[in-house]
Protein backbone atom coordinates (compact mmCIF):
# COMPACT_ATOMS: atom_id res chain seq x y z
CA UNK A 1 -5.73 29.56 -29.90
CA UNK A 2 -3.46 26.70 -28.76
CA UNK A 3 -4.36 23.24 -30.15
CA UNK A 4 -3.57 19.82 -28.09
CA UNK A 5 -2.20 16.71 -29.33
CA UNK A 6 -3.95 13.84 -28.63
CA UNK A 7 -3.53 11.99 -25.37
CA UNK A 8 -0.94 8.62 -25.98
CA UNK A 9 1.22 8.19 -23.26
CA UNK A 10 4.08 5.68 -24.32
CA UNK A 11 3.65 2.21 -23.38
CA UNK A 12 6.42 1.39 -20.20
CA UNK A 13 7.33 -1.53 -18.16
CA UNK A 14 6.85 0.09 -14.65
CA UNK A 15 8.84 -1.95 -12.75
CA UNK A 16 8.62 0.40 -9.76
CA UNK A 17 7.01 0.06 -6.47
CA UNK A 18 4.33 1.64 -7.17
CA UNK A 19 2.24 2.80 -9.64
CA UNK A 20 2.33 -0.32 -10.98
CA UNK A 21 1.44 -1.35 -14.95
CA UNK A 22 -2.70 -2.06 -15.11
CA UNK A 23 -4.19 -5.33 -16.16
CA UNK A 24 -5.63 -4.32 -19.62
CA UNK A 25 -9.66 -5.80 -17.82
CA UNK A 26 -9.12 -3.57 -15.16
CA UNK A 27 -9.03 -0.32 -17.81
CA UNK A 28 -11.44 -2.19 -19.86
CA UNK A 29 -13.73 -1.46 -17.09
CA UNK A 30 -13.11 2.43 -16.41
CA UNK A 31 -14.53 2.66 -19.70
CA UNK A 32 -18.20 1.40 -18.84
CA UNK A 33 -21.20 3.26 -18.41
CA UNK A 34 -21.35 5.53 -15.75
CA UNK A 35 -24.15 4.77 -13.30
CA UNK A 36 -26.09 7.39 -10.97
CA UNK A 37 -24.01 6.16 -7.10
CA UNK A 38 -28.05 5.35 -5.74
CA UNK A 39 -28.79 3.16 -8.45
CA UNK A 40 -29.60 -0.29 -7.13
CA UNK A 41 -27.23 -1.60 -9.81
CA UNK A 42 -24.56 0.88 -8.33
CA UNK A 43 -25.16 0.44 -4.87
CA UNK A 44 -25.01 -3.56 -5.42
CA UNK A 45 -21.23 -2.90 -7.20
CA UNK A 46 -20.90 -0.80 -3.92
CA UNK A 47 -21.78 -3.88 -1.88
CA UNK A 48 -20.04 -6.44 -4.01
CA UNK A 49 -16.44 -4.55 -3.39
CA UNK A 50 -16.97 -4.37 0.36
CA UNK A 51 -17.54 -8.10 0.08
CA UNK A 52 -14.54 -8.88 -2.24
CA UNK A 53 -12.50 -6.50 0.26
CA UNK A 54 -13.34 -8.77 3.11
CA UNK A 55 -11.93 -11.23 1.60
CA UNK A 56 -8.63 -9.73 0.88
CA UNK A 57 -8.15 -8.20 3.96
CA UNK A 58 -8.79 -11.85 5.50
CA UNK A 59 -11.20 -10.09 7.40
CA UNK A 60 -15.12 -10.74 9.31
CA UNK A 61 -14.95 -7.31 9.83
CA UNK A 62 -18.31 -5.06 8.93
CA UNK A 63 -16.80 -1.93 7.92
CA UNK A 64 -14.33 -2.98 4.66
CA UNK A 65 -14.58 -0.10 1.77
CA UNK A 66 -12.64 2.56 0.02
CA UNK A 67 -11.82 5.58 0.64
CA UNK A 68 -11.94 8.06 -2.79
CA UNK A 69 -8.55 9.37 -2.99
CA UNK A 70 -4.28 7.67 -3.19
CA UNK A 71 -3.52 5.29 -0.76
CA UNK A 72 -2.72 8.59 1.23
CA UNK A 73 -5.99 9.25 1.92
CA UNK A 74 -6.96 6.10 3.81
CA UNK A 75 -4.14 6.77 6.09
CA UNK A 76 -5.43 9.99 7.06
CA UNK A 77 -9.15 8.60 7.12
CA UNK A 78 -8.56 6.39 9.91
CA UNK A 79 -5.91 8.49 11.92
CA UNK A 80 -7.88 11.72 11.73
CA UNK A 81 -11.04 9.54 12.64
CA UNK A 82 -9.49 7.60 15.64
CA UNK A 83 -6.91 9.98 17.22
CA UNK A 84 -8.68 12.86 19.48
CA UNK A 85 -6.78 15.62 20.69
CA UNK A 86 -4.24 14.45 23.46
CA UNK A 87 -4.49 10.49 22.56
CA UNK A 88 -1.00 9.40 22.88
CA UNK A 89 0.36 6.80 19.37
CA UNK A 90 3.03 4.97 19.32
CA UNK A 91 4.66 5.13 15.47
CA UNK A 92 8.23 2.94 15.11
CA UNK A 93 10.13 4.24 12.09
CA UNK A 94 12.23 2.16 10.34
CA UNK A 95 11.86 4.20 6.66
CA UNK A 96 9.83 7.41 5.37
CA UNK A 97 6.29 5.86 6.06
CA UNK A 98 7.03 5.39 9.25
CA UNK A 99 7.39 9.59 9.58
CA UNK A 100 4.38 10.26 7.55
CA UNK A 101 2.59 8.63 10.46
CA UNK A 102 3.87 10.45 13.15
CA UNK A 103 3.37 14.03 10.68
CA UNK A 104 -0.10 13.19 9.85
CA UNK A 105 -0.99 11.71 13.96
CA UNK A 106 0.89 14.94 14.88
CA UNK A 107 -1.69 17.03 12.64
CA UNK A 108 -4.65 15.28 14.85
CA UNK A 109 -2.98 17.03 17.77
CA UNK A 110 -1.47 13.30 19.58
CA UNK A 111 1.32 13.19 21.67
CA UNK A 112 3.26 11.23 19.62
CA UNK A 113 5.99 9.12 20.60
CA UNK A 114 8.47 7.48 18.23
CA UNK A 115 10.75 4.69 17.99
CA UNK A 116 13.35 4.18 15.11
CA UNK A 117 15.31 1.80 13.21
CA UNK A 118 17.92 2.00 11.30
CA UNK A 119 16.53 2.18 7.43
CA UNK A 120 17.23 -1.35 6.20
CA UNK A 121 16.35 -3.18 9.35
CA UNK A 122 12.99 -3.21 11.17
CA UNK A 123 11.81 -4.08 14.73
CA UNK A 124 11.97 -7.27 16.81
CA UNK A 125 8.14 -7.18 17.67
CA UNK A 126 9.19 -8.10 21.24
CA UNK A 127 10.90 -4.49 21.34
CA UNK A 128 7.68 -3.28 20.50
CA UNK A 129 5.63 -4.75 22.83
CA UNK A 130 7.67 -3.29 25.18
CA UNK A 131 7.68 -0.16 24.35
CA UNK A 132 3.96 -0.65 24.43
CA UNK A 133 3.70 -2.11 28.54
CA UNK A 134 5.71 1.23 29.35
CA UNK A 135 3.99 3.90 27.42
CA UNK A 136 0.41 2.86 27.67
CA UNK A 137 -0.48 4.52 23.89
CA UNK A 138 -4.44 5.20 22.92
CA UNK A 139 -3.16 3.99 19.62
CA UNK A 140 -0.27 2.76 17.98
CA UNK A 141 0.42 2.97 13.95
CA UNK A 142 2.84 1.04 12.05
CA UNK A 143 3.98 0.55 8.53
CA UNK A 144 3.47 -3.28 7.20
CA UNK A 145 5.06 -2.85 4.03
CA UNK A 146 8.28 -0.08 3.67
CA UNK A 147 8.55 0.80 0.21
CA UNK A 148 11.55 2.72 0.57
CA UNK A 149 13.84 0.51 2.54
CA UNK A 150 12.34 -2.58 1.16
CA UNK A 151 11.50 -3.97 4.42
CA UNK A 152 8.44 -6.04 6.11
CA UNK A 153 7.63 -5.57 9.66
CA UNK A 154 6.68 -8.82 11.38
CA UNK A 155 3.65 -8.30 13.48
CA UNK A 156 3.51 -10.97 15.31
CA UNK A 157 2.14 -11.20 19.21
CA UNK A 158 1.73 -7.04 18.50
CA UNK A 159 -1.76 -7.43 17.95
CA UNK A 160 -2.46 -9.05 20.98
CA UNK A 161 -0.21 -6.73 23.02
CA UNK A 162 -2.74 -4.24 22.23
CA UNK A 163 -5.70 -5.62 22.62
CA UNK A 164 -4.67 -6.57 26.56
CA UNK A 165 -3.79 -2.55 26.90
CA UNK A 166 -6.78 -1.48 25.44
CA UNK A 167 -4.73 0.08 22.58
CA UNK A 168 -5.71 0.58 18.79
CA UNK A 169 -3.12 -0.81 16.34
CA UNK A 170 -2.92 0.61 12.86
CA UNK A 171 -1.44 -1.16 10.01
CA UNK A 172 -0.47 0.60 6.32
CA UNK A 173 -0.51 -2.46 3.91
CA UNK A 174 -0.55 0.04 1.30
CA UNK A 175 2.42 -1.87 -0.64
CA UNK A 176 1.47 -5.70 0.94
CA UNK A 177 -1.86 -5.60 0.43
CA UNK A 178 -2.45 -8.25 -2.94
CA UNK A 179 1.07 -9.19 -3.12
CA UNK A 180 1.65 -11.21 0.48
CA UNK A 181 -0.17 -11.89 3.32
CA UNK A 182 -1.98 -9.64 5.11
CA UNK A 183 -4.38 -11.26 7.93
CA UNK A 184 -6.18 -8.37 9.85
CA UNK A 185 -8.31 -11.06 12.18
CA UNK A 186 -5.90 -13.50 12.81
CA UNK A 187 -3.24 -10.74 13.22
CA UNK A 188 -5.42 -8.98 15.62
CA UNK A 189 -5.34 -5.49 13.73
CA UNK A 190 -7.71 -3.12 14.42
CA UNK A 191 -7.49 -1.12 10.91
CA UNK A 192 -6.18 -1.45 7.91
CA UNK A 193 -5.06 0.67 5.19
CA UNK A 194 -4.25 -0.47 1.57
CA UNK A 195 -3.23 1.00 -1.71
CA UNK A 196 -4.97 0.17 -5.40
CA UNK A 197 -1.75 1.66 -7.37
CA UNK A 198 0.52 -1.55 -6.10
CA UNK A 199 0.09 -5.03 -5.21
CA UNK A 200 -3.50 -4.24 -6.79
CA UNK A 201 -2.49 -2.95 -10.31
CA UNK A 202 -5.24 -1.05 -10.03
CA UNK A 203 -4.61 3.36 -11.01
CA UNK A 204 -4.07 5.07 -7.87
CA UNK A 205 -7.36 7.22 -6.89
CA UNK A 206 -8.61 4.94 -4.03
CA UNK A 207 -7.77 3.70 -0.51
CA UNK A 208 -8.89 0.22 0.79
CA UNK A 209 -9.69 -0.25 4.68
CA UNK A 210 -10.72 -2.01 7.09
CA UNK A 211 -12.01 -1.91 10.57
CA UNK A 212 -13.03 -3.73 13.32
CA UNK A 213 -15.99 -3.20 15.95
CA UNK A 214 -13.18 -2.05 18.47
CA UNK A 215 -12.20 1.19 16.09
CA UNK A 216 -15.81 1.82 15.16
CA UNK A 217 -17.07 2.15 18.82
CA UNK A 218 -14.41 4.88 18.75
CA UNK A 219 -15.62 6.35 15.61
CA UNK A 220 -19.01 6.15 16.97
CA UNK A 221 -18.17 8.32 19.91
CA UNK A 222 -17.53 10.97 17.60
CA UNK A 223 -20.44 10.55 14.77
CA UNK A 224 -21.48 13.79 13.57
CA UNK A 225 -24.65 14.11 11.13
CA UNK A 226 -24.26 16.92 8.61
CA UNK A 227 -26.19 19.82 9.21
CA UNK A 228 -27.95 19.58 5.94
CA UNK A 229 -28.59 16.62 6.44
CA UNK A 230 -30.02 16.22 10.19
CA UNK A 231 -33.86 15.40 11.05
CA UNK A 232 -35.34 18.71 12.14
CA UNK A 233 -35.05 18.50 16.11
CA UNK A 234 -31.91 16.36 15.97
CA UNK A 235 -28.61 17.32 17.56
CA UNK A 236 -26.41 15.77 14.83
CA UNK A 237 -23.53 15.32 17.54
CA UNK A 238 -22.14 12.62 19.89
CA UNK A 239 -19.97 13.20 22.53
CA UNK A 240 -16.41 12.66 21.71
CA UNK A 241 -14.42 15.30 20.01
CA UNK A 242 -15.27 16.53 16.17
CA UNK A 243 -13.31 14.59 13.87
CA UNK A 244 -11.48 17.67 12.31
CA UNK A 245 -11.98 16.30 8.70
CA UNK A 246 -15.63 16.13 6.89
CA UNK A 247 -14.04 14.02 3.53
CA UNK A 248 -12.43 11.97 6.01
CA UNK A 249 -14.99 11.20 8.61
CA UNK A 250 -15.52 7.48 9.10
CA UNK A 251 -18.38 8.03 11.22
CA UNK A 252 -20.25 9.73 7.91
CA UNK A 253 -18.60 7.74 5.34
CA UNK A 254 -19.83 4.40 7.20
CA UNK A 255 -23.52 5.64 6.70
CA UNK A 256 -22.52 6.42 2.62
CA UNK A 257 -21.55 2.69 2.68
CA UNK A 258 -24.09 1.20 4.83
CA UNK A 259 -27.55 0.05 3.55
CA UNK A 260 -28.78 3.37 4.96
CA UNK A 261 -26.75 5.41 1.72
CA UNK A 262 -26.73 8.71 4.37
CA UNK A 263 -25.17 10.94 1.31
CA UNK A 264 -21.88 12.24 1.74
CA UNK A 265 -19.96 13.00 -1.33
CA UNK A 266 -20.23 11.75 -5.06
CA UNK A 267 -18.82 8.16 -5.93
CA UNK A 268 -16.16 8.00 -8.12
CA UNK A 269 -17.82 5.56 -10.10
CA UNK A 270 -15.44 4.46 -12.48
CA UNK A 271 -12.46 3.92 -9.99
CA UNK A 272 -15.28 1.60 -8.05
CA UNK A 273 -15.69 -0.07 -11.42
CA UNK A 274 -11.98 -0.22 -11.10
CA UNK A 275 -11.07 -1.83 -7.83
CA UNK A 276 -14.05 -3.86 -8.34
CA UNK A 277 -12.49 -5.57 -10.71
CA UNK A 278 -8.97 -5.47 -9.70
CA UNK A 279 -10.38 -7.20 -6.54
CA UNK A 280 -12.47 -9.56 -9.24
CA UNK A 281 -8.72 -10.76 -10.40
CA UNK A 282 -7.16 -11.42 -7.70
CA UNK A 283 -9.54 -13.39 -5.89
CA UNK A 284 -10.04 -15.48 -9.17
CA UNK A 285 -6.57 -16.17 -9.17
CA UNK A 286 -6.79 -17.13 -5.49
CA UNK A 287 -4.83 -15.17 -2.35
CA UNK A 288 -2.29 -18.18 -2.13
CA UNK A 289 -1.42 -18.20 -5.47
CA UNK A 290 -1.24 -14.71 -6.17
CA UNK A 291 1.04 -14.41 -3.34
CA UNK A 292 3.03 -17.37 -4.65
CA UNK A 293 3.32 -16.16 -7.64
CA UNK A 294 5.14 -12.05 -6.26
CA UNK A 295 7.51 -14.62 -4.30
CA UNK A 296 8.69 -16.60 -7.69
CA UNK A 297 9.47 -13.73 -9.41
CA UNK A 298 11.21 -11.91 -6.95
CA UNK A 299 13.44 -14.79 -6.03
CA UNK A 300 14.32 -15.25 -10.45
CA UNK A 301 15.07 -11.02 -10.04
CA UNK A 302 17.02 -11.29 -7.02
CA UNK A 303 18.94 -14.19 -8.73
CA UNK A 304 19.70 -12.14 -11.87
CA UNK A 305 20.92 -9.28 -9.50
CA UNK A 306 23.12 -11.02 -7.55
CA UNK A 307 24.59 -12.63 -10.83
CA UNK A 308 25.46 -9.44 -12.46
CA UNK A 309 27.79 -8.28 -9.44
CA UNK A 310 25.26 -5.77 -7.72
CA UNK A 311 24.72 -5.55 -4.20
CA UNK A 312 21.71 -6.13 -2.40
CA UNK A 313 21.02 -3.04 0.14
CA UNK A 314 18.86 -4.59 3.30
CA UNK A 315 18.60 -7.21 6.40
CA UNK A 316 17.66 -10.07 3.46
CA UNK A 317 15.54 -11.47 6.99
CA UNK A 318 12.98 -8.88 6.54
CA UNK A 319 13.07 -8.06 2.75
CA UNK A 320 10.09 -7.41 1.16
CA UNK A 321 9.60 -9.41 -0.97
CA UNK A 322 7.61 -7.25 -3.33
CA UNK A 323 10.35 -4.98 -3.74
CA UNK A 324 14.20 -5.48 -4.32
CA UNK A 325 16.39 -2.41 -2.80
CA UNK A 326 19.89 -2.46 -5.35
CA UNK A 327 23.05 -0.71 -4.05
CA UNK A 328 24.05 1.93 -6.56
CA UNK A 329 27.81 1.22 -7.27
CA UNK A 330 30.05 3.68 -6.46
CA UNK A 331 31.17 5.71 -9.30
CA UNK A 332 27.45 5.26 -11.14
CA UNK A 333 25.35 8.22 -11.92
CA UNK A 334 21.85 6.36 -10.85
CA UNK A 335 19.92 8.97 -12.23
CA UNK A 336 21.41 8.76 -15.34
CA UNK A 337 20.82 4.90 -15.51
CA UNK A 338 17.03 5.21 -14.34
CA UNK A 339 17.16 7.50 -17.29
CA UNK A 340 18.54 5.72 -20.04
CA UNK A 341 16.88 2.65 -19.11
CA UNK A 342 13.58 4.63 -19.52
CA UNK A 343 14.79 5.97 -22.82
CA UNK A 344 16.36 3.44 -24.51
CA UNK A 345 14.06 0.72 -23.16
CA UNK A 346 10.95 1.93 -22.10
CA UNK A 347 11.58 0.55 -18.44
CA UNK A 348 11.01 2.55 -15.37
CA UNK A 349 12.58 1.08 -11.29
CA UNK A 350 13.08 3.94 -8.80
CA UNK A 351 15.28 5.64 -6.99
CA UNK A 352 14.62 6.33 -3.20
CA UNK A 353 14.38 8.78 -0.15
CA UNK A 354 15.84 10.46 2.57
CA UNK A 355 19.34 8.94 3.63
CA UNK A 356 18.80 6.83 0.78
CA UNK A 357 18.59 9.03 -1.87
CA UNK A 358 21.43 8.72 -4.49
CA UNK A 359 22.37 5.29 -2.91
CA UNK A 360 19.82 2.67 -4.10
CA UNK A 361 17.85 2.24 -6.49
CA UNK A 362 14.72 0.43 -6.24
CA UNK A 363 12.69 -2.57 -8.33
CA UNK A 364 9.07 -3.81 -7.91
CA UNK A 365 7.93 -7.00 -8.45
CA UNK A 366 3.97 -6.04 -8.12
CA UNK A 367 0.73 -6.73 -9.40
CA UNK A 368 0.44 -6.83 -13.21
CA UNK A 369 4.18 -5.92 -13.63
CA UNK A 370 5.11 -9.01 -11.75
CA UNK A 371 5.71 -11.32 -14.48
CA UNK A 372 8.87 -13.32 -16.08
CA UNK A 373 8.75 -10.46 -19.52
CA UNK A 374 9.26 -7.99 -17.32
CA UNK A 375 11.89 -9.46 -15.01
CA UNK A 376 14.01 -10.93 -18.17
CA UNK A 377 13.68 -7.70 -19.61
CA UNK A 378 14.83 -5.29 -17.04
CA UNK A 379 17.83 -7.31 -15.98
CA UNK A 380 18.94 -7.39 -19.60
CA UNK A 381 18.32 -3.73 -20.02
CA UNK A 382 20.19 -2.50 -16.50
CA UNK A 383 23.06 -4.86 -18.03
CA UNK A 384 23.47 -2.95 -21.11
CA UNK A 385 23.13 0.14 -19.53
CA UNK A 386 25.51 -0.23 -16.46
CA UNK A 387 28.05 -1.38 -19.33
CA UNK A 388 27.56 1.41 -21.02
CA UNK A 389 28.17 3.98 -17.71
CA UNK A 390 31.23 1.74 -17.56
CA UNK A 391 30.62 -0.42 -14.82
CA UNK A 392 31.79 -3.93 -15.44
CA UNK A 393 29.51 -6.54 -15.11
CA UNK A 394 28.91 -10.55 -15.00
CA UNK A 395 28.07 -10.14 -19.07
CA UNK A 396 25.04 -12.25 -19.78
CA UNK A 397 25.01 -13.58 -16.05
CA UNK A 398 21.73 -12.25 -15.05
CA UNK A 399 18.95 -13.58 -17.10
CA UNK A 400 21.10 -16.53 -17.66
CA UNK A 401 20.41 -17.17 -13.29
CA UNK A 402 16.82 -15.56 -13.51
CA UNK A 403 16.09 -18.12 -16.07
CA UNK A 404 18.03 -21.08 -13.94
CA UNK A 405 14.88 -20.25 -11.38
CA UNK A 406 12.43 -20.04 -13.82
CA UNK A 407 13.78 -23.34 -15.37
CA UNK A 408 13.23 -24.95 -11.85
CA UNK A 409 9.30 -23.72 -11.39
CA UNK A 410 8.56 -25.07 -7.81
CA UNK A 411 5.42 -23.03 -7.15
């Protein structure tokens, strides 16, 4: 019979957008006790996160809670829960999110339309808008943060657009959410998606959203009750069409949440325990700060880049600022420096997709792995190992201008 080694993964610097390292209280905390999920003790952690989430989100929304699952999930959540058969959505593209909206809103059988950006730019919301006057979408989904251009779509007035046409707008913060602002009321967003496994430093295995009373009345209009669990006599059905997912029904996963408990699946209790206290962190160290705090660091990386002699890949007027996108220089294996920088020195950054695979590589600045250790320590390392492909670079430039900016400390 086979034996197994004992589990101990090596210890990285993830410096990646996503997963992201985890804050040591946040593991600390999958280790607890594991509570039955209609304990009053659980259900009040169940009602403490949906409070906390409010708060992130920037939100008076009632409806704030995860969904069990990657960041992934949410997405599909909400889309399969607001988009009926024939609804027409709106997705602009400017990187690979952008698509997986359109494949999954495709899946709920919309007529999607599409409008695209070149990968390193993003929109002019006014183009938007327009697009939105002329098509007259049910819905219209959007990526915040684009992980694998590096970009952040400005939202402004977009909101509002939709609201006057009596159109949904769907946001993925997965990769914003925690690490800059994200304000779903002010913003006038109808739902919102996040992600645990960035910004959050949280493990991935659950999907934060949000939603307003203008998404749940659609919701509503298509609230099915379980069979098993009906009241004998009742119909179980409204009269919209059958949201074409049971794990992803908001109409039944509302009830799980609510105060009425309506069972629907099985907690994942210690990934609650989790976010609960990922969410716990960040609010203690306060939304402005926090947010401060994923700027200062990307400015000293971004500094240490530019002083080595790499290129920055990107419209710099919509970077996000969460992630830097690095132009691979020609003549550079980048797989073989992702590699030796994890071999040599423990430290992963990414590469990226589509017509941007083999071209950029990709560092994150998130969460728990946005610090100044990591930041001195992964421009010294992609030093040493560019010199070592051969590529000639500013010697001892970068950490040298990351620690100019630290050395300056205006937050």
């Amino acid at each position: 019979m086979k034996k197994y080694r004992d589990l101990a993964p090596s210890l990285r610097i993830i410096m990646t957008p996503g997963p992201v390292e985890v804050d040591p209280r946040v593991l600390r905390a999958m280790s607890l006790p594991i509570l039955g999920q209609f304990d009053p003790e659980f259900t009040d952690i169940m009602n403490e996160t949906m409070e906390m989430l409010k708060e992130l989100f920037q939100t008076n929304n009632r409806w704030a809670f995860p969904i069990d699952g990657t960041s992934r999930s949410g997405i599909e959540a909400v889309l399969t829960s607001l988009i009926e058969p024939g609804d027409r959505v709106l997705v602009p593209i400017f990187g690979r999110f952008g698509h997986l909206l359109v494949e999954i809103s495709e899946r709920c059988g919309a007529e999607v339309i599409t409008m695209e950006q070149e990968w390193g730019l993003v929109f002019e919301p006014a183009a938007i808008i327009e697009r939105i006057r002329e098509i007259r979408p049910d819905l219209v989904a959007i990526v915040h943060g684009e992980t694998s251009t590096g970009r952040i779509q400005p939202l402004t007035d977009i909101g509002k657009a939709c609201r006057e046409l009596d159109a949904l707008l769907v946001v993925d913060a997965v990769a914003t959410i925690g690490g800059t602002e994200v304000k779903t009321d002010e913003w006038m967003l109808d739902a919102v998606i996040g992600g645990t496994q960035k910004c959050l430093s949280v493990p991935a295995g659950m999907a934060p959203i949000t939603y307003n009373e203008r998404a749940e009345a659609k919701v509503l209009k298509r609230k099915r009750i379980e069979r098993g669990l009906r009241d004998p006599g009742a119909s179980g059905f409204a009269e919209g069409a059958v949201v074409r997912s049971n794990y992803f029904d908001l109409s039944q996963l509302q009830d799980y949440w609510s105060s009425a408990r309506l069972n629907h699946h099985t907690e994942a209790t210690s990934m609650l325990y989790a976010l609960r206290e990922g969410l716990r962190l960040v609010l203690e160290e306060g939304l402005t700060e926090r947010f401060a705090r994923h700027s200062y660091h990307e400015q000293a990386l971004i500094a240490g880049i530019e002083a080595m002699g790499l290129a920055l890949f990107g419209d710099p007027s919509c970077k996000l600022p969460v992630v830097a996108c690095l132009l691979i220089p020609d003549g550079v294996d980048g797989e073989s420096v992702r590699s030796m920088l994890l071999q040599e020195f423990g430290i992963e950054i990414a590469s990226s997709f589509g017509p941007l695979k083999g071209r950029i590589w990709r560092i994150g600045t998130m969460g728990f792995s946005c610090n100044k250790k990591n930041v001195l320590l992964t421009l010294g390392a992609l030093e040493a190992v560019l010199l070592r492909h051969g590529f000639q670079v500013y010697a001892g430039q970068a950490v040298q201008a990351a620690l100019d900016v630290y050395g300056r400390d205006t937050r």
